[in-house]
Protein backbone atom coordinates (compact mmCIF):
# COMPACT_ATOMS: atom_id res chain seq x y z
CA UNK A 1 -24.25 -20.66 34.95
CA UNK A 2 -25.86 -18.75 31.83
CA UNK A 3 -25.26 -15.15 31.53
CA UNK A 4 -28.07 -12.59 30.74
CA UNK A 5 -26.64 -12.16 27.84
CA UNK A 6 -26.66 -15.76 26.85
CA UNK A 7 -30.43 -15.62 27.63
CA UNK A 8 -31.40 -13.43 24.98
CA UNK A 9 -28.95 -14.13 22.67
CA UNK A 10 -30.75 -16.92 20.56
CA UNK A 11 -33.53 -14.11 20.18
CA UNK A 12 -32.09 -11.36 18.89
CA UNK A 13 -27.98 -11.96 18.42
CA UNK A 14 -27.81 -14.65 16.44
CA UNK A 15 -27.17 -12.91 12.92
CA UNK A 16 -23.36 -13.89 13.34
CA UNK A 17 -23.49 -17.33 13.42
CA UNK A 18 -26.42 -17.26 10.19
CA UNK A 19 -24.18 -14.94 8.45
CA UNK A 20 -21.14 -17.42 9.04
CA UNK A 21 -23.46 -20.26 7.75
CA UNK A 22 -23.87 -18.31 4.72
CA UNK A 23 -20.07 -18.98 3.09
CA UNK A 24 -18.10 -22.14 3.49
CA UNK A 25 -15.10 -19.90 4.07
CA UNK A 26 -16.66 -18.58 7.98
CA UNK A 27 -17.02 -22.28 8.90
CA UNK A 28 -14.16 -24.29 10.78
CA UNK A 29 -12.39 -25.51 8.06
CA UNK A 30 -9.36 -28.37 7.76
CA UNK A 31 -5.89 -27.26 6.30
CA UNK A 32 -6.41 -29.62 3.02
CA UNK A 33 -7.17 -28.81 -0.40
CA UNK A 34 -8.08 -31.05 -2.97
CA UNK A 35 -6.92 -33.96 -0.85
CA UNK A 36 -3.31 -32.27 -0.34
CA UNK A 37 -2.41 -31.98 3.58
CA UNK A 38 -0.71 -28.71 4.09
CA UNK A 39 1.33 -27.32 7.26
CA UNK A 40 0.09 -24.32 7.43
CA UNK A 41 0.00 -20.88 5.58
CA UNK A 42 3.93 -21.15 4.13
CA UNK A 43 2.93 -24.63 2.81
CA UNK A 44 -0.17 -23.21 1.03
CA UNK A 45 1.24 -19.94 -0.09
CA UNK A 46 4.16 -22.27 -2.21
CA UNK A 47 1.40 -24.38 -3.63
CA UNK A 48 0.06 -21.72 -4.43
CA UNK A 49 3.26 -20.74 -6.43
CA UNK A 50 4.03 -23.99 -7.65
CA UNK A 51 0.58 -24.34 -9.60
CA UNK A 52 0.57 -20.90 -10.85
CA UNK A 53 -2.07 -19.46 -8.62
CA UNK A 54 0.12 -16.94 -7.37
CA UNK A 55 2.96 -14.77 -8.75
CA UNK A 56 6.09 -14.59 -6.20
CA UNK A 57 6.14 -11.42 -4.30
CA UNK A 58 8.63 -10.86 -1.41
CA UNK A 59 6.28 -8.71 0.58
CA UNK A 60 3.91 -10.96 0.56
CA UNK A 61 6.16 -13.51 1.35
CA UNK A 62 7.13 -11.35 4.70
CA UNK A 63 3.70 -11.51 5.67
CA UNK A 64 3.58 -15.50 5.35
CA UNK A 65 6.26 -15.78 7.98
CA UNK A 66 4.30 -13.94 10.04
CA UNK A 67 1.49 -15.83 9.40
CA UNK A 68 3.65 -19.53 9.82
CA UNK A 69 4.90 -18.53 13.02
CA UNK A 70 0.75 -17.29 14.59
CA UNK A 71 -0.03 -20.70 12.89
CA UNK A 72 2.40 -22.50 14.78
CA UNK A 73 1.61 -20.72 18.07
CA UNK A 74 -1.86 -21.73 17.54
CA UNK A 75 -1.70 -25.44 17.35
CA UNK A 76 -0.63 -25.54 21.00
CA UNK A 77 -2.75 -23.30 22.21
CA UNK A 78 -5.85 -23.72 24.63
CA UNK A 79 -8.37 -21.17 24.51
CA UNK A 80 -10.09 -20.65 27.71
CA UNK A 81 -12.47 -18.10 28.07
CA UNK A 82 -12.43 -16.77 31.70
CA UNK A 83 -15.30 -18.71 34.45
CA UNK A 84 -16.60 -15.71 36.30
CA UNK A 85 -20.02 -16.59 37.36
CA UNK A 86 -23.12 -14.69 36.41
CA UNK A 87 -23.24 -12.70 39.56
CA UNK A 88 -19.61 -11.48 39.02
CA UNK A 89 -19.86 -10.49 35.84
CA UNK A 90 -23.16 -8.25 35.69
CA UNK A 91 -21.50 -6.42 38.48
CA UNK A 92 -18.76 -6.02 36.85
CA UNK A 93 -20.72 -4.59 34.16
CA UNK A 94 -22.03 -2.18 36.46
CA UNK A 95 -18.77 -0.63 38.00
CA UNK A 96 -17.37 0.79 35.25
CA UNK A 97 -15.02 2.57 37.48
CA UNK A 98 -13.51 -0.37 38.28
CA UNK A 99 -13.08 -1.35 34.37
CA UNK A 100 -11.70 2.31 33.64
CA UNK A 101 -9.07 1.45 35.63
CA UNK A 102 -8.14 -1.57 34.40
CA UNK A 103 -8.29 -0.51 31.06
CA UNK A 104 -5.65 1.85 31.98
CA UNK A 105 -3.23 -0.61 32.66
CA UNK A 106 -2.58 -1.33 28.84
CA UNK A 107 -0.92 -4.34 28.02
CA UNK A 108 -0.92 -8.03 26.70
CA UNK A 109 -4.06 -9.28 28.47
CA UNK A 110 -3.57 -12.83 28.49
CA UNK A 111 -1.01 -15.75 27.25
CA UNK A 112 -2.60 -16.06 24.12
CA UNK A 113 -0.34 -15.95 21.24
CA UNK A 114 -0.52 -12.13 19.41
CA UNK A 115 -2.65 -12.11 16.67
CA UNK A 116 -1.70 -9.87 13.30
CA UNK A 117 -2.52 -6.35 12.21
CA UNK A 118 -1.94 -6.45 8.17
CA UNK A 119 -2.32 -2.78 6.76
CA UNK A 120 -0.95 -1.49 3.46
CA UNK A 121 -2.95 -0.35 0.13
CA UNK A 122 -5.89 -1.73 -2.00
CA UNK A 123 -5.13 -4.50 -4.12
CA UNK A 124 -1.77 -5.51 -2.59
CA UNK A 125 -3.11 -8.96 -1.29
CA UNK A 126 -4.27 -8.58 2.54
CA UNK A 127 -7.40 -10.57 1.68
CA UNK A 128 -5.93 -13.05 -0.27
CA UNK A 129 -3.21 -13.66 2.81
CA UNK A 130 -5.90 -13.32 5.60
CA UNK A 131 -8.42 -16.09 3.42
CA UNK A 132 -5.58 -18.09 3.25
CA UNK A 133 -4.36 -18.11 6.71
CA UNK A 134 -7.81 -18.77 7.71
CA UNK A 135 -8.14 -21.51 5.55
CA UNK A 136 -5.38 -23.56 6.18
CA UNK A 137 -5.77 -23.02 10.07
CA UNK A 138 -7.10 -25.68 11.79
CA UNK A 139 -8.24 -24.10 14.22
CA UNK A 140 -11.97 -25.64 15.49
CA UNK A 141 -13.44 -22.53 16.46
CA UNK A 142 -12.53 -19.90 13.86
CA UNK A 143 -14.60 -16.72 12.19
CA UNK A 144 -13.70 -15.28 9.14
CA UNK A 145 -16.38 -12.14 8.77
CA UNK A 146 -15.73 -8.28 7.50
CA UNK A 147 -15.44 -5.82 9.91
CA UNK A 148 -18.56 -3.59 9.27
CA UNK A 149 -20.60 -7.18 9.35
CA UNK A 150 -19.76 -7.67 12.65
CA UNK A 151 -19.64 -4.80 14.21
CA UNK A 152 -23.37 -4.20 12.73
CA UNK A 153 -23.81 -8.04 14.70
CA UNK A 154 -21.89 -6.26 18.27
CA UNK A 155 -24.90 -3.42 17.95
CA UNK A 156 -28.01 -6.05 18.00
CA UNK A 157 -26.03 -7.69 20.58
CA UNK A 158 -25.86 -4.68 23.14
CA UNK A 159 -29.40 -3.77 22.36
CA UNK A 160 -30.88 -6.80 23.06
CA UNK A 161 -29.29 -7.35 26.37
CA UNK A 162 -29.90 -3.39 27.35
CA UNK A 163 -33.48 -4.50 25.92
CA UNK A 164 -33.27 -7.69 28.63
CA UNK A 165 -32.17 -5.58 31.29
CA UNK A 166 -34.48 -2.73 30.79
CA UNK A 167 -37.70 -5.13 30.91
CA UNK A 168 -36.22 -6.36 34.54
CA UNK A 169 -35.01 -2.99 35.53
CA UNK A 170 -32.49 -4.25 37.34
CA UNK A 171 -29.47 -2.43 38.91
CA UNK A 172 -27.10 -3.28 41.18
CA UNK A 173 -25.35 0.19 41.49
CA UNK A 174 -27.46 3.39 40.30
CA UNK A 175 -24.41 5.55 40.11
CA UNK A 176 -23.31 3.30 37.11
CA UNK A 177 -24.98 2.81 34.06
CA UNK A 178 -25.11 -0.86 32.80
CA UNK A 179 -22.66 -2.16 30.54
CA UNK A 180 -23.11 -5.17 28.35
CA UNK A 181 -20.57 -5.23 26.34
CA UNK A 182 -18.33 -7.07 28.79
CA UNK A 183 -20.70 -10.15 28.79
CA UNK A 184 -21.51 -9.65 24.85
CA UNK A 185 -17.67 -9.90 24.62
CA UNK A 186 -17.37 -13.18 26.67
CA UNK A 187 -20.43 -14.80 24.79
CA UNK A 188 -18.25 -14.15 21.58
CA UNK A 189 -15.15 -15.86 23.22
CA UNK A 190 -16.74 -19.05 24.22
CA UNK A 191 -17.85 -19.00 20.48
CA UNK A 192 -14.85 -18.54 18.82
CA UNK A 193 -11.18 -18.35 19.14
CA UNK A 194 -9.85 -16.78 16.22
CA UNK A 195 -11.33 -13.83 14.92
CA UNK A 196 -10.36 -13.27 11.05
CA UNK A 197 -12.06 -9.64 10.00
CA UNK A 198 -11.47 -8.03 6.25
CA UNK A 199 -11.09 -4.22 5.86
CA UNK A 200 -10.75 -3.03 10.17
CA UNK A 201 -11.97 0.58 9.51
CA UNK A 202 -13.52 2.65 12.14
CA UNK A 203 -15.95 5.48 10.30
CA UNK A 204 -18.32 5.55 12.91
CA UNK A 205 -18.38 7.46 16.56
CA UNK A 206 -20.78 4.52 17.57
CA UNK A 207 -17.97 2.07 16.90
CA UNK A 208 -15.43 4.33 18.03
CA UNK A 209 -16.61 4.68 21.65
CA UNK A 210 -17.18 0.69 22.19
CA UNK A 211 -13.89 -0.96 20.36
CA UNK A 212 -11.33 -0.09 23.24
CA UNK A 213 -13.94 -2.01 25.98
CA UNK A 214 -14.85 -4.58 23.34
CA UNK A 215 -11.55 -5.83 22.22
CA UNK A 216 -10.17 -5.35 26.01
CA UNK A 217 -13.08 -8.18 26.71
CA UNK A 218 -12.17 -10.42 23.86
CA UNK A 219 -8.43 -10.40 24.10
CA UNK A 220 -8.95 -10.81 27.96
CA UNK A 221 -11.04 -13.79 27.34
CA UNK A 222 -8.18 -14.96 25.27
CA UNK A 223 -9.39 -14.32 21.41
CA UNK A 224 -6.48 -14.32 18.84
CA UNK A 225 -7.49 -11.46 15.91
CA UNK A 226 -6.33 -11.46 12.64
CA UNK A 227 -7.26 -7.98 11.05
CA UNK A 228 -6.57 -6.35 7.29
CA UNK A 229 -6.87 -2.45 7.16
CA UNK A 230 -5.93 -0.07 4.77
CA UNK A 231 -4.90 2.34 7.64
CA UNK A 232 -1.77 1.76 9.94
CA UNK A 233 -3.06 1.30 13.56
CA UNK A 234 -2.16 5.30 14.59
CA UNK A 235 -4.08 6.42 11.67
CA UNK A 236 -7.21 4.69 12.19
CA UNK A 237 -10.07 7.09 12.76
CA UNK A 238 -8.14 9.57 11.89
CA UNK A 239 -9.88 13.26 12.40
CA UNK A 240 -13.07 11.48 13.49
CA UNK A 241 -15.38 13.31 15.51
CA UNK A 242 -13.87 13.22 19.91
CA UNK A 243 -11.12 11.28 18.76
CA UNK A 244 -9.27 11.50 21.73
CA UNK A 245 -11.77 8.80 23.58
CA UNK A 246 -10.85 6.26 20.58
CA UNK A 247 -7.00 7.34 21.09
CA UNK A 248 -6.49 4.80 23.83
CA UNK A 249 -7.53 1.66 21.86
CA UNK A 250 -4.01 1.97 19.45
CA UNK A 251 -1.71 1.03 21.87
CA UNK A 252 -4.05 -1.47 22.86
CA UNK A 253 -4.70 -2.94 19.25
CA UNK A 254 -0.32 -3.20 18.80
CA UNK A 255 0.24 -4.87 22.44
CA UNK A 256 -1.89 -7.37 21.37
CA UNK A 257 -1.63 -7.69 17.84
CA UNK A 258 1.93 -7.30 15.51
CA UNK A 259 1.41 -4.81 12.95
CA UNK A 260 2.78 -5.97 9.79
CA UNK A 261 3.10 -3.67 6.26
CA UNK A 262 2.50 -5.91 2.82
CA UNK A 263 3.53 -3.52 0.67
CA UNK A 264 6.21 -1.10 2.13
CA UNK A 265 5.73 0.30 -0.27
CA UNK A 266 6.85 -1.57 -3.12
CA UNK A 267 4.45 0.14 -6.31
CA UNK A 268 6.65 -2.20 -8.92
CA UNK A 269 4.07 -4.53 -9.02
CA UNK A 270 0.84 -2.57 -9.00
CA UNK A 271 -1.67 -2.62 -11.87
CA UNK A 272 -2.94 0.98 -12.10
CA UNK A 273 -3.31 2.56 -14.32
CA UNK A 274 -4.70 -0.04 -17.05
CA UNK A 275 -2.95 -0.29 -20.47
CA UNK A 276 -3.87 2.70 -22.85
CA UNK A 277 -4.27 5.39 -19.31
CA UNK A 278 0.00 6.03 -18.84
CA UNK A 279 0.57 8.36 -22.05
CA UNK A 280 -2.33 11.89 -22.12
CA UNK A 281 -2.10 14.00 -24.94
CA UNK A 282 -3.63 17.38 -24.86
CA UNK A 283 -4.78 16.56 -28.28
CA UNK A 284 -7.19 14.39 -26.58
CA UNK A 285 -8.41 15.74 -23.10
CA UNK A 286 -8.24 17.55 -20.69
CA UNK A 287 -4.26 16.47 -19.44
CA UNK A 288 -4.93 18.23 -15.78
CA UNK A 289 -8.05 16.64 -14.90
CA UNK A 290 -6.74 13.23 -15.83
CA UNK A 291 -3.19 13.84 -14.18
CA UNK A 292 -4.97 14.52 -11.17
CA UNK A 293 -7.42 12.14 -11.30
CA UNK A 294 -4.54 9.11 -11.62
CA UNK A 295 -2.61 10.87 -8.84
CA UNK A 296 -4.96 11.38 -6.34
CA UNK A 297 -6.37 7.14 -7.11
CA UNK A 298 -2.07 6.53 -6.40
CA UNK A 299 -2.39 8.71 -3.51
CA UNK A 300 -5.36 6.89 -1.92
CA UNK A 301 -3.52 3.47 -2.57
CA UNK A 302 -0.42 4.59 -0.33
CA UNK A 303 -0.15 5.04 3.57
CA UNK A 304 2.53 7.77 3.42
CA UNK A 305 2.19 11.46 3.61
CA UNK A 306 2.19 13.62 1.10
CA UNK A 307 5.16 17.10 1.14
CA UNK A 308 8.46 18.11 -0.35
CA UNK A 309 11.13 15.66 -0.81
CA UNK A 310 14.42 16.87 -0.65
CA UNK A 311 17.21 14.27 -2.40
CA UNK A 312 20.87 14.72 -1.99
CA UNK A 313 23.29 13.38 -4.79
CA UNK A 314 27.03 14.37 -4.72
CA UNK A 315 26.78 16.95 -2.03
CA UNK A 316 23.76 18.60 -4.36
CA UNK A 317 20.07 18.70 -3.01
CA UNK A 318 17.69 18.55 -5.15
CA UNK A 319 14.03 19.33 -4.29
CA UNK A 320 10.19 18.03 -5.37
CA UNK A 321 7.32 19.90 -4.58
CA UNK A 322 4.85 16.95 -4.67
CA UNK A 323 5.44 13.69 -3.97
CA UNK A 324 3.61 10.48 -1.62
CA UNK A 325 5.68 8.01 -0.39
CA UNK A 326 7.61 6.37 -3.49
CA UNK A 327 5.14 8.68 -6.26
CA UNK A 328 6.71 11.76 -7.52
CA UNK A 329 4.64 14.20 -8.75
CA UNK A 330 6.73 16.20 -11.70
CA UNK A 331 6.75 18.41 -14.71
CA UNK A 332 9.03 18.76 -17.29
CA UNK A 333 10.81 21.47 -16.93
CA UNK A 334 11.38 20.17 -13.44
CA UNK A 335 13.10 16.99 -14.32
CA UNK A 336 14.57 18.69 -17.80
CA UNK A 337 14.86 22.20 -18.11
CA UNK A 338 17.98 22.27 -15.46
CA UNK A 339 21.25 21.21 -15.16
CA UNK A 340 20.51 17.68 -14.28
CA UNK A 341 22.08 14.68 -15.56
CA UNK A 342 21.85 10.81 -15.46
CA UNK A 343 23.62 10.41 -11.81
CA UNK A 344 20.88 12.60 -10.51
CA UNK A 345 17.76 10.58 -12.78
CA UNK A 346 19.40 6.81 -11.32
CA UNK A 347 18.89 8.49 -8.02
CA UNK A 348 15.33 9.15 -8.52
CA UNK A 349 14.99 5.57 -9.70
CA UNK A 350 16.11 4.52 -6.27
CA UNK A 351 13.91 6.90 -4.68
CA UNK A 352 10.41 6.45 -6.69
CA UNK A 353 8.72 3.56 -7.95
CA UNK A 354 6.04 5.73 -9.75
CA UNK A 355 6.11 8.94 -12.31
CA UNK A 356 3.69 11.63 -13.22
CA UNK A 357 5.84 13.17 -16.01
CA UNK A 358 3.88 16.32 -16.40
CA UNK A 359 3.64 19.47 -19.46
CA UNK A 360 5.97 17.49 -22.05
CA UNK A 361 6.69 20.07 -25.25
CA UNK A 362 6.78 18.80 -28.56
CA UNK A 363 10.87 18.71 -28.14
CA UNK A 364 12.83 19.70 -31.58
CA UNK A 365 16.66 20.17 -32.31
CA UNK A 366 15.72 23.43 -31.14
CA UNK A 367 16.03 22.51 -27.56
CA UNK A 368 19.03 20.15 -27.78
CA UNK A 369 20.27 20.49 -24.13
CA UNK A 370 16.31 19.77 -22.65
CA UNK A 371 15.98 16.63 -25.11
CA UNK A 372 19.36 15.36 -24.33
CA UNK A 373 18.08 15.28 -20.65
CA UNK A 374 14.33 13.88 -21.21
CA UNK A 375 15.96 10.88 -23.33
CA UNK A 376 18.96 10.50 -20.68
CA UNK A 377 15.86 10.29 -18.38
CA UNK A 378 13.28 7.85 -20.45
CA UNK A 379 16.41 5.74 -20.87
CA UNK A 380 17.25 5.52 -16.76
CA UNK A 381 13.37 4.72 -16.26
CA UNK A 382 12.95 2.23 -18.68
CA UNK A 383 16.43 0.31 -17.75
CA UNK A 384 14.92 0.56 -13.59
CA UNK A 385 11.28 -0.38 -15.14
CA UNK A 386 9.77 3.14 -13.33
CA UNK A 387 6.09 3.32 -13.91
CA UNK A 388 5.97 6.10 -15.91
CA UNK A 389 2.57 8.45 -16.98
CA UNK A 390 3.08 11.04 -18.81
CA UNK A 391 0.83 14.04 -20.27
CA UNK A 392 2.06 15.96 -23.01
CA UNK A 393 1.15 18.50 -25.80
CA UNK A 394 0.72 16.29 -28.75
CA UNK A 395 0.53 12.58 -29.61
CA UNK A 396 3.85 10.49 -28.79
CA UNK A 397 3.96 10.31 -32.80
CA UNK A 398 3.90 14.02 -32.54
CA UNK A 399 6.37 14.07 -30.05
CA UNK A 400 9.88 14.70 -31.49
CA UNK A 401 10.38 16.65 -34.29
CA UNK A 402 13.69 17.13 -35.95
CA UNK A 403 13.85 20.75 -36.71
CA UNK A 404 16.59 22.69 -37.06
CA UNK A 405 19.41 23.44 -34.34
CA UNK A 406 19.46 26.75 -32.53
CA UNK A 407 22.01 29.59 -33.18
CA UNK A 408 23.74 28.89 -29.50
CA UNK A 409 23.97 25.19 -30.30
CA UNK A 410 25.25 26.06 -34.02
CA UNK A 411 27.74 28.56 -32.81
CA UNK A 412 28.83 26.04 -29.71
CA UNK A 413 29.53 23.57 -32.43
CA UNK A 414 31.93 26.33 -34.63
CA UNK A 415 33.75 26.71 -30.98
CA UNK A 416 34.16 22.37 -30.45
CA UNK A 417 35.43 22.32 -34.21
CA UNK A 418 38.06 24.76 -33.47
CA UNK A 419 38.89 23.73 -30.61
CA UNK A 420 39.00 20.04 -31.69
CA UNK A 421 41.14 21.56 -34.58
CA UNK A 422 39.00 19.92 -37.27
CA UNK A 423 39.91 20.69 -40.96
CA UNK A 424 37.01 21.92 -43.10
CA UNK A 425 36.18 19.29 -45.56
CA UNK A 426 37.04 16.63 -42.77
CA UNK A 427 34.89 13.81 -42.29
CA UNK A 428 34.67 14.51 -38.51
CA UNK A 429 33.01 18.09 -39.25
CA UNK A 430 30.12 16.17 -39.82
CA UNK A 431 29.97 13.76 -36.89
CA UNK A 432 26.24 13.54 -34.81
CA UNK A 433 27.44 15.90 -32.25
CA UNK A 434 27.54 18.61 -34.66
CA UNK A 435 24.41 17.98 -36.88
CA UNK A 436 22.06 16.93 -34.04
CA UNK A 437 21.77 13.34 -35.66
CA UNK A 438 22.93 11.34 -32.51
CA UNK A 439 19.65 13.07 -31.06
CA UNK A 440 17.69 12.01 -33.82
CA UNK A 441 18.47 8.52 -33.79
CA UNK A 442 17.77 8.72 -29.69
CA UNK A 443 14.21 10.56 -30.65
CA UNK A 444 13.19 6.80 -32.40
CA UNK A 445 14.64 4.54 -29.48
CA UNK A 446 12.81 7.13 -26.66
CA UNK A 447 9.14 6.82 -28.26
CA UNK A 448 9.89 3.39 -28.75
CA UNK A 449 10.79 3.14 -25.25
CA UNK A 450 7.71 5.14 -24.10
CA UNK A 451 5.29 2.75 -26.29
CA UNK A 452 6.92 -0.01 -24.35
CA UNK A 453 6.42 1.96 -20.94
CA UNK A 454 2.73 2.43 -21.59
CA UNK A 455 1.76 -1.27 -21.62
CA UNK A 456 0.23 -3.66 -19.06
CA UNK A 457 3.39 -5.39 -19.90
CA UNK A 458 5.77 -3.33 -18.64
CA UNK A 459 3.38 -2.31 -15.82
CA UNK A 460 3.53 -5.87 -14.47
CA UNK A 461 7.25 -6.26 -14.92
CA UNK A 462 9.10 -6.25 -11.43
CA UNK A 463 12.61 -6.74 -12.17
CA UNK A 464 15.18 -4.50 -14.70
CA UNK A 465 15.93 -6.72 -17.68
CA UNK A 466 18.69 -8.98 -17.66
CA UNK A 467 20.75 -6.56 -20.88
CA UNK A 468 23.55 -4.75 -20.66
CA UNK A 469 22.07 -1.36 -20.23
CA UNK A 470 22.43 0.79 -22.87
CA UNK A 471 25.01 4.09 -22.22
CA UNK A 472 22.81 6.83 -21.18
CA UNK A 473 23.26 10.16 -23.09
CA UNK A 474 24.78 13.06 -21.44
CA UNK A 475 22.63 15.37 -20.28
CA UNK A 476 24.15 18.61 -22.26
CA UNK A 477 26.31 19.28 -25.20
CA UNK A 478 29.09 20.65 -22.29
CA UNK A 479 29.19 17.42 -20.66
CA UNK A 480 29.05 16.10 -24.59
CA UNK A 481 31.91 18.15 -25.43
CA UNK A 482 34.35 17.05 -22.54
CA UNK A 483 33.52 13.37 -22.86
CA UNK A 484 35.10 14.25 -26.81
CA UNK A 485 37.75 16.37 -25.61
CA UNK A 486 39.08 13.67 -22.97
CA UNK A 487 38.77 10.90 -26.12
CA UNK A 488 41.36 13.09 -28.28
């Protein structure tokens, strides 16, 4: 028998399947390209690779096995929507009691295989993975529409059966409202059996009231989803507006779907900023307003919170004010103007994938101990490829200036001499330590080094370089002096 909703659904509901007919990628497709039979998303994903298409990354490679192994639940699967009658399912639509209850009992509705949940930040390759899955799925009845499309579709649905049912004024219970979505749901499932939607957001209290009944009805009715978000599942509508009634559709959404995170977060491989936006002088703008501009577009790409990170190295904590996730947020004097030396920078290495090197001096002889440290830190970034922007008070030509060395670093080298028992006249009186040269000859390889961080290059690098790393210097002339005093 043909439900109401069936009835006026050629009228009024059929945007979905027009919109579908609009792109060759919404239509049931076969799993071949260009003649080349592929089993299923792994298959495609190394073609993919093979041809140069795609660039290997082993996060999206997690997500593929995910993928492989819904695929291969899928080829033995038959979808059966459920037979209820028309009679039983308008009054089910009218004791919503009765569905409250069930809806309570939260769970995997039906044998259908899970479908996937894939969240992490823009431009990681969700879409990509989700249009590929769909493609190579041979699936007969499949969807592949964005999330706002068809929830826009859902609306004219429910008001052109309330529209229906209105006109008849029919109601088999008074104290209950009528509810279409159950039958709008189960007109969907005898349409389709995998649902592929781009960018699952929920902005919108209409949305957020229906999408707990809705998805109940299509999972029950046994539709697989396949869903990209840039939200986690327990952050989705997150401080919307009676929140609490939405609340109940997140356990829902992960008993029925496997949440899966592409990017973990792994920022090696990102493309922000764009070559020419990693080095600000103050020469040239405003170095805030662009620091926080490129923070808060990092920020918005990452699903961790932001707070105080406190790092322990060698029974030492050290402490960051701002940081996201794997972005640390950092000035200078921070990561330089304390006692802080090249065990402590390979440790932030391990801990952050991206920099915002903040309030960089011009740096002189003058400041030996501080530019021992920033070079013993550009060094560890560039040898662990850290993304690296930096803001700083003149041009990186600008940046180091000889100079000449301070009275406490002139005196300090007197003391080493002595102590060292160096002759005056002897060659050694005039070795790098004392004259500041060994930091002048670092000065050349560091803005080298930072020319080389600033690049698209180096941006799209993933991996350290295969070189013997090159001896990082210590971070003071104390530690300077004991390294020399151990060697004699």
């Amino acid at each position: 028998m043909i439900s109401l909703a069936r009835i006026v659904r050629n009228k009024a509901v059929g945007r979905l399947k027009r919109s579908c007919s609009t792109g060759s990628n919404l239509q049931p497709s076969s799993n071949t390209l260009t003649g080349i039979c592929f089993n299923g998303p792994s298959d495609f994903y190394k073609y993919k690779l093979e041809t140069g298409i795609l660039h290997p990354d082993e996060n999206q490679a997690i997500v593929v096995k995910h993928m492989q192994s819904l695929f291969n639940e899928l080829k033995t699967y038959e979808h059966k929507a459920s037979s209820k009658n028309v009679f039983v399912k308008l009054f089910q639509s009218f004791t919503s009691s009765t569905e409250s209850k069930r809806l309570e009992n939260i769970g995997k509705y039906t044998t259908s295989p899970k479908g996937l949940y894939l969240h992490g930040g823009v431009g990681c390759g969700k879409t990509m993975l989700m249009d590929l899955f769909h493609e190579s799925c041979s699936v007969e009845n499949k969807k592949r529409i964005h999330f706002h499309q068809f929830m826009l579709d859902i609306h004219n649905r429910i008001h052109a059966v309330k529209q229906a049912m209105g006109a008849k004024n029919f109601n088999l219970n008074r104290s209950q409202p009528y509810d279409p979505i159950g039958p709008v749901a189960r007109d969907i499932s005898e349409e389709t059996t995998l649902l592929c939607f781009d960018e699952f957001q929920v902005t919108d209290i209409a949305d957020a009231m229906i999408l707990k009944r809705l998805f109940y009805h299509l999972w029950q009715n046994g539709v697989v989803i396949f869903a990209t978000s840039n939200r986690r599942p327990d952050d989705l509508y997150k401080n919307g507006l009676q929140r609490f009634h939405f609340l109940p559709f997140i356990p829902m959404l992960k008993a029925n779907c496997n949440a899966v995170n592409i990017n973990s977060i792994d920022y090696r491989r990102m493309a922000l900023p764009a070559e020419g936006d990693t080095y600000f002088s103050a020469a040239d703008c405003n170095i805030k307003y662009e620091m926080d501009r490129v923070y808060e577009e990092l920020v918005s790409r990452s699903n961790a919170d932001e707070g105080v990170r406190h790092i322990e190295v060698l029974g030492r904590t050290l402490s960051f004010e701002k940081t996201c996730g794997r972005i640390l947020d950092a000035t200078f004097n921070e990561l330089c103007n304390r006692p802080l030396g090249a065990v402590d920078y390979l440790e932030l290495c391990k801990t952050f994938d991206i920099v915002l090197l903040r309030d960089i001096p011009c740096i002189n002889l003058g400041k030996r101990s501080e530019a021992r440290r920033f070079i013993t830190l550009i060094d560890m970034f560039y040898d662990q490829r850290v993304k690296v922007i930096f803001s700083a008070e003149t041009s990186l030509n600008d940046l180091f200036k000889g100079g000449e060395l301070s009275e406490f670093d002139r005196h300090h080298a007197k003391v080493l001499i002595g102590d060292l028992n160096i002759k005056k006249g002897d060659s050694n009186e005039m070795a790098s330590i004392f004259t500041g040269e060994e930091e002048l000859f670092a000065f050349e390889r560091a803005t080298s080094r930072i020319m080389e961080m600033c690049t698209a290059a180096y941006w799209s690098a993933s991996a350290p370089p295969k070189t013997v790393q090159s001896e990082p210097m210590p971070s003071s002339a104390e530690e300077e002096e004991s390294r020399h005093a151990k060697a004699s």
